[in-house]
N, C-alpha and C. Protein backbone atom coordinates (compact mmCIF):
# COMPACT_ATOMS: atom_id res chain seq x y z
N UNK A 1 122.79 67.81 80.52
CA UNK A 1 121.92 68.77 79.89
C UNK A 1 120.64 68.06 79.47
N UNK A 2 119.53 68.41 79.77
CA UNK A 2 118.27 68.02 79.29
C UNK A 2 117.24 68.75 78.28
N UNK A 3 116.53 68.03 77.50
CA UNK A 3 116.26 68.04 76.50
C UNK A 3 114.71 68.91 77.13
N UNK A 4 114.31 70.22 76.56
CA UNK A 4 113.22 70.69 77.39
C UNK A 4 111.94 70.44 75.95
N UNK A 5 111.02 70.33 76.36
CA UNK A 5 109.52 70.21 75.21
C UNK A 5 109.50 68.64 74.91
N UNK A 6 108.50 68.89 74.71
CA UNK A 6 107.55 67.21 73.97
C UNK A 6 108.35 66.42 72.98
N UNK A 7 108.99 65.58 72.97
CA UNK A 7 109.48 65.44 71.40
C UNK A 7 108.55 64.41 70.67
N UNK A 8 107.55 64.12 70.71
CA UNK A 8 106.71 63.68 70.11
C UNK A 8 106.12 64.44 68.92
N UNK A 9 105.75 66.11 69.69
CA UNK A 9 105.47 67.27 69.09
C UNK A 9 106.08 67.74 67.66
N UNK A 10 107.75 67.23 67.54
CA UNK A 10 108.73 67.76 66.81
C UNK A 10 108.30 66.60 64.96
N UNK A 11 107.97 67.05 64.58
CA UNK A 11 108.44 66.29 63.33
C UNK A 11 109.26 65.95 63.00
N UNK A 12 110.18 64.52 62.08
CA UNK A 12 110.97 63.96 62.32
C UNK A 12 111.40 64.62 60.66
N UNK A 13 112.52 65.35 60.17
CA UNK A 13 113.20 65.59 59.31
C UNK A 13 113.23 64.51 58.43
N UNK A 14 114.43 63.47 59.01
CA UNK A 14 114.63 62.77 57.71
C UNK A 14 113.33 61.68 57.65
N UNK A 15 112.56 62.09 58.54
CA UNK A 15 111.39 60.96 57.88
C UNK A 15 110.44 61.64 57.08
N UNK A 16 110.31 62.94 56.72
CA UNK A 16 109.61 63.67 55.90
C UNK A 16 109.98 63.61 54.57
N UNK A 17 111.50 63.26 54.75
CA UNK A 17 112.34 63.83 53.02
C UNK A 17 112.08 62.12 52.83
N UNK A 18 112.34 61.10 53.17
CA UNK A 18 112.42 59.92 52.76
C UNK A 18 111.18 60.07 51.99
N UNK A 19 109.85 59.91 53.18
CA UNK A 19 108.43 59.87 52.88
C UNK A 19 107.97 61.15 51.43
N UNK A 20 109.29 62.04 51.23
CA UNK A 20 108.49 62.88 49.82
C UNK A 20 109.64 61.94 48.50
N UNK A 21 110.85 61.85 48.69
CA UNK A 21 111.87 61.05 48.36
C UNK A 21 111.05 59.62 46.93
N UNK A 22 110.13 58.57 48.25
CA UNK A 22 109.98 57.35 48.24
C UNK A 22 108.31 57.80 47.33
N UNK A 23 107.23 59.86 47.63
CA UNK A 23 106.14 59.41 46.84
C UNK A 23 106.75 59.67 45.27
N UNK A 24 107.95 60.66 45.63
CA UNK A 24 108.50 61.26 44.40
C UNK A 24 108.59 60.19 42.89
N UNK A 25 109.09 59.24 43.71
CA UNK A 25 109.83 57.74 43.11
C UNK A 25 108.99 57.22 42.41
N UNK A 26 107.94 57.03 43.52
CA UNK A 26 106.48 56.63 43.10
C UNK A 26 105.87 56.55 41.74
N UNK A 27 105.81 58.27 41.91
CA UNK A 27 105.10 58.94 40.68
C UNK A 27 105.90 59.31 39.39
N UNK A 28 107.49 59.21 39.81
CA UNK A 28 108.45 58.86 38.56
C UNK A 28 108.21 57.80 37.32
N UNK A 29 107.97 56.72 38.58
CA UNK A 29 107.86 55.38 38.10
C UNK A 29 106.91 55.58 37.55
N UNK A 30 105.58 55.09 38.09
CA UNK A 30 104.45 55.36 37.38
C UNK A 30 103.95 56.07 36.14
N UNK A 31 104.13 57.46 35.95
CA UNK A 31 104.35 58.54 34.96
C UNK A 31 105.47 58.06 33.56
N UNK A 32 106.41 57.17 34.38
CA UNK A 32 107.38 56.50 32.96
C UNK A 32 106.55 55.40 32.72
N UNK A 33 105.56 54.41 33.36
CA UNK A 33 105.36 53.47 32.59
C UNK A 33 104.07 53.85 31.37
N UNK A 34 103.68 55.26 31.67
CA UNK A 34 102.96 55.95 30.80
C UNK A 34 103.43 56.21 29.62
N UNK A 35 104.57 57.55 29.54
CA UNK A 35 104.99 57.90 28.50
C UNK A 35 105.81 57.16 28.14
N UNK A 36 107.09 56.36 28.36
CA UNK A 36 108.19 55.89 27.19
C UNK A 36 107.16 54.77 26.53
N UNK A 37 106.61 53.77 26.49
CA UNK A 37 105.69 53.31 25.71
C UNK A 37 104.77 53.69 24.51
N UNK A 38 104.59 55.25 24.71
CA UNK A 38 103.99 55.61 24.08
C UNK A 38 103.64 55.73 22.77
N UNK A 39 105.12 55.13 22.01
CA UNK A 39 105.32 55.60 20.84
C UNK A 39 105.41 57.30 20.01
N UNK A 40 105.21 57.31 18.88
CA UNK A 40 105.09 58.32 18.27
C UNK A 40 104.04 59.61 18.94
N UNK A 41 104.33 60.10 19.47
CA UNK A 41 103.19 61.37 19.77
C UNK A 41 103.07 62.16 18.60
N UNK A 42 101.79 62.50 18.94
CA UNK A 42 100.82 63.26 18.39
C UNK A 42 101.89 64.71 17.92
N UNK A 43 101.89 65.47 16.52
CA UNK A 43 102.27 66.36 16.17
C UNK A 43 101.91 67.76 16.91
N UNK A 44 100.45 67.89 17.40
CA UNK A 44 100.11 69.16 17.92
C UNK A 44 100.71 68.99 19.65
N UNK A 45 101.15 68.35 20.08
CA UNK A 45 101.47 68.52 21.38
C UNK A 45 103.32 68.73 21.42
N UNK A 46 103.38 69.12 20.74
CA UNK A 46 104.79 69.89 20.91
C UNK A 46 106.20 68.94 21.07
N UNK A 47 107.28 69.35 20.92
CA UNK A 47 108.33 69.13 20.85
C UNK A 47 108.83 68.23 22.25
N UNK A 48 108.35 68.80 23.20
CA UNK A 48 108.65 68.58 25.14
C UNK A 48 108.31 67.96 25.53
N UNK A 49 106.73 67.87 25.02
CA UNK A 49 105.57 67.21 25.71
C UNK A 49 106.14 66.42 26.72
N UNK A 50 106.74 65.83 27.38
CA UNK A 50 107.05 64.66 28.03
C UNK A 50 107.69 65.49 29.21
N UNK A 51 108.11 66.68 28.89
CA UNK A 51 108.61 67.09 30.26
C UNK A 51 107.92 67.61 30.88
N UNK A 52 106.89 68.51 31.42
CA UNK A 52 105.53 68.33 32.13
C UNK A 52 105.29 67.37 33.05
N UNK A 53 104.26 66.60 32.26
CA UNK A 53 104.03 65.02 33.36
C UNK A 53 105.45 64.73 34.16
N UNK A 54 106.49 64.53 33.31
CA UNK A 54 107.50 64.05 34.28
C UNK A 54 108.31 64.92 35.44
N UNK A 55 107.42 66.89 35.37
CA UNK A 55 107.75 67.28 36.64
C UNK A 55 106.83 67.38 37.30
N UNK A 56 105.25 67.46 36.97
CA UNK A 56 104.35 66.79 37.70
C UNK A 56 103.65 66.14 38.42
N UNK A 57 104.04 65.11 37.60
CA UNK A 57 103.89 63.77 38.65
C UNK A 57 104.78 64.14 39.75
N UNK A 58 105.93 63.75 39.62
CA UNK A 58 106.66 63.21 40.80
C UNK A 58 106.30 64.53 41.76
N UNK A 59 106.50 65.61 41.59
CA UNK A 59 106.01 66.85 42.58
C UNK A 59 105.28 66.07 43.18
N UNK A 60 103.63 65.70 42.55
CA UNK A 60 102.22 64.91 43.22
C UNK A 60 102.80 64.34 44.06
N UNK A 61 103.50 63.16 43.77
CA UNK A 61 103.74 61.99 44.63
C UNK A 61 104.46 62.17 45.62
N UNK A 62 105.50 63.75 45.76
CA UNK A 62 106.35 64.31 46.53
C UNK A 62 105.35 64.71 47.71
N UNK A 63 104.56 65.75 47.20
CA UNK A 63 103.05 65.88 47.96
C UNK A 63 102.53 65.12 49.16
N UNK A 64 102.03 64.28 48.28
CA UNK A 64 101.22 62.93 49.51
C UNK A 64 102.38 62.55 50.19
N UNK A 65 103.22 62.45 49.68
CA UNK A 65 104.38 61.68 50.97
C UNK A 65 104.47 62.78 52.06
N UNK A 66 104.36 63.96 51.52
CA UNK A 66 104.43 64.51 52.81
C UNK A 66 103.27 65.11 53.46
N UNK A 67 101.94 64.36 52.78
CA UNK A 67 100.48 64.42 53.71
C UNK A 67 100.69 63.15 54.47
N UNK A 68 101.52 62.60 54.10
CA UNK A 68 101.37 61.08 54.82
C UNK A 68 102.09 61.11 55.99
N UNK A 69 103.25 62.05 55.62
CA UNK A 69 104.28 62.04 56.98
C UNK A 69 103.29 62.47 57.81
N UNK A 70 102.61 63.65 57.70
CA UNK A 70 102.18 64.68 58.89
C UNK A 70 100.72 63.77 59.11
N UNK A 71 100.31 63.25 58.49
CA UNK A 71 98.91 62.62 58.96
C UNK A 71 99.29 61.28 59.75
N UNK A 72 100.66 60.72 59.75
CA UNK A 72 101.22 59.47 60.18
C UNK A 72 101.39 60.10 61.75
N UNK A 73 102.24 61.27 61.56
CA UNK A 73 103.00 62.27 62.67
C UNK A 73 101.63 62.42 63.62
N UNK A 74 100.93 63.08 63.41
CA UNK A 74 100.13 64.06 64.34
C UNK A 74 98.48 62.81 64.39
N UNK A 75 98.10 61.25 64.17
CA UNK A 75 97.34 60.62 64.40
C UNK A 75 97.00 60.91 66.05
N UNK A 76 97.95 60.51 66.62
CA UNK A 76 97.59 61.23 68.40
C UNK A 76 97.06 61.91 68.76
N UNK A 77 97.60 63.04 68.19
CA UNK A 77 97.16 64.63 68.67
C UNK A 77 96.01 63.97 68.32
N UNK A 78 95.19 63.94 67.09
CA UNK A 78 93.88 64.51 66.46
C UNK A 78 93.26 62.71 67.17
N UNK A 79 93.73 62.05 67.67
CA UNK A 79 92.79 60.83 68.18
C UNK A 79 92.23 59.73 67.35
N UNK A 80 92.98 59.73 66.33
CA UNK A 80 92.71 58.51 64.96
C UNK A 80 93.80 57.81 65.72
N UNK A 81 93.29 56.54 65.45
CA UNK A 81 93.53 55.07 65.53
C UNK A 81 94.32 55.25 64.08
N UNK A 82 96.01 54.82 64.64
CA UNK A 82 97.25 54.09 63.64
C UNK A 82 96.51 53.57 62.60
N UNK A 83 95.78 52.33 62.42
CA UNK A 83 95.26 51.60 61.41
C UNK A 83 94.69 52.87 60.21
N UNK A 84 93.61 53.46 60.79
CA UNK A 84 92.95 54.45 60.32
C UNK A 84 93.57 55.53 59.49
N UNK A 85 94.67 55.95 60.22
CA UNK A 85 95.36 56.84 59.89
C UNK A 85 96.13 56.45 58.76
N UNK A 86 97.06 55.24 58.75
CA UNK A 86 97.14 54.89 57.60
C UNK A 86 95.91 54.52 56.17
N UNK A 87 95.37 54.05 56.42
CA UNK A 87 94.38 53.68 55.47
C UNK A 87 94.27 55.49 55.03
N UNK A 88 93.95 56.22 55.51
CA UNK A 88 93.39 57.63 55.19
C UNK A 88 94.95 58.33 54.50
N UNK A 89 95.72 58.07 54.80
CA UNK A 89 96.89 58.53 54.11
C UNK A 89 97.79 57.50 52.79
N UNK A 90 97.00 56.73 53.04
CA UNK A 90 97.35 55.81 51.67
C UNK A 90 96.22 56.37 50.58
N UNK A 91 95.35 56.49 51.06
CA UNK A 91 94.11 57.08 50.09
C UNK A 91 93.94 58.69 49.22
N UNK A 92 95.18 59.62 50.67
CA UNK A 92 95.42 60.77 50.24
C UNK A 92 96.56 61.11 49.23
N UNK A 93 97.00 59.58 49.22
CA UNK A 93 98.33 59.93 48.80
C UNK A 93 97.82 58.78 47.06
N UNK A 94 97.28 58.37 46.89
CA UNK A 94 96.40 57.55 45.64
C UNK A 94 95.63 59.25 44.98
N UNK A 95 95.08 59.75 45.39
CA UNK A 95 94.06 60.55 45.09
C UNK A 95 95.00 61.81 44.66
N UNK A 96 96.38 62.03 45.16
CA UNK A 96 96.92 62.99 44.84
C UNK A 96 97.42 62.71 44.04
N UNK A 97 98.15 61.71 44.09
CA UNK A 97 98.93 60.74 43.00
C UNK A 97 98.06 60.96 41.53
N UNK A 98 96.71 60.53 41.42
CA UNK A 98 95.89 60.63 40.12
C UNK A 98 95.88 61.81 39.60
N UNK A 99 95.30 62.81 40.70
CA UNK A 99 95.07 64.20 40.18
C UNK A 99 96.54 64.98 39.44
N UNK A 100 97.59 64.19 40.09
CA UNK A 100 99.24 65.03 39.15
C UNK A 100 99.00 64.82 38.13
N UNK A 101 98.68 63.25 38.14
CA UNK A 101 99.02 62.39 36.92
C UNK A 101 97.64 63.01 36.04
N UNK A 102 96.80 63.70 36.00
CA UNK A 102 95.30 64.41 35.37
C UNK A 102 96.21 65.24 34.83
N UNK A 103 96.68 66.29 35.92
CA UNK A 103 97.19 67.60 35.73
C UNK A 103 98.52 67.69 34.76
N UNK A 104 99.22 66.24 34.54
CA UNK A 104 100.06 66.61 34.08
C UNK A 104 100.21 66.19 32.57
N UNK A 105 98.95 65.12 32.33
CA UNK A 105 98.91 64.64 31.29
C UNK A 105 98.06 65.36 30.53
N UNK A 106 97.40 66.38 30.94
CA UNK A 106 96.50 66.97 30.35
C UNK A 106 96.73 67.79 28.88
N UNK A 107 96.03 67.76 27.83
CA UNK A 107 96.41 68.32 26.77
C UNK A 107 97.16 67.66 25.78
N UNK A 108 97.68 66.72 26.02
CA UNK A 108 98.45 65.04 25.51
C UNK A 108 97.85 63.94 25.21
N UNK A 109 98.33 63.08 26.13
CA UNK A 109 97.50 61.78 25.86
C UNK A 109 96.70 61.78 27.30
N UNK A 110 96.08 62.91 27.97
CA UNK A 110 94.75 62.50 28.78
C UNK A 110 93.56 63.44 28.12
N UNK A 111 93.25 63.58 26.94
CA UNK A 111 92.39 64.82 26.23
C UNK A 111 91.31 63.67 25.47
């Protein structure tokens, strides 16, 4: 039995979940070396505060991992040079990474 279509074409499953998995982790990490340090928070930011950023972030970092898969995936098609392609998806995935970490700290300790 033969296999009919491109499989180049196909996106690779478990390399998508690793790649959201590994930005998830990322931005876990990161986002904890923020808040548990923090000490005493501030009275007007509520009781929770900490749970936010910490579904935030990692979402972000979930994100870029999977701009990274598909910008890693489809470099061919669109005619970027491997090197390139990485560099541009390390950068998308930094830039998304910050903006969680904006979005999630906001109203806390990023005000």
């Amino acid at each position: 039995m033969t296999h009919s279509g491109n499989s180049t074409s196909h996106l690779n499953e478990a390399s998508l979940v690793k790649r959201m998995l590994v930005g998830a982790g990322i931005g876990l990490l990161l986002i904890s070396l923020f808040l548990f340090p923090a000490g005493k928070p501030n009275p007007e930011w509520g009781r929770f505060w900490m749970i936010r950023p910490l579904i935030i972030v990692p979402l972000a970092g979930a994100m870029g991992g999977l701009c990274n898969c598909f910008i890693l995936q489809f470099h061919k098609r669109v005619g970027v040079n491997k090197a390139l392609a990485i560099i541009i998806s390390v950068i998308v995935f930094i830039v998304g990474l910050w903006l969680g970490t904006v979005l999630g700290l906001d109203g806390t300790m990023w005000d």
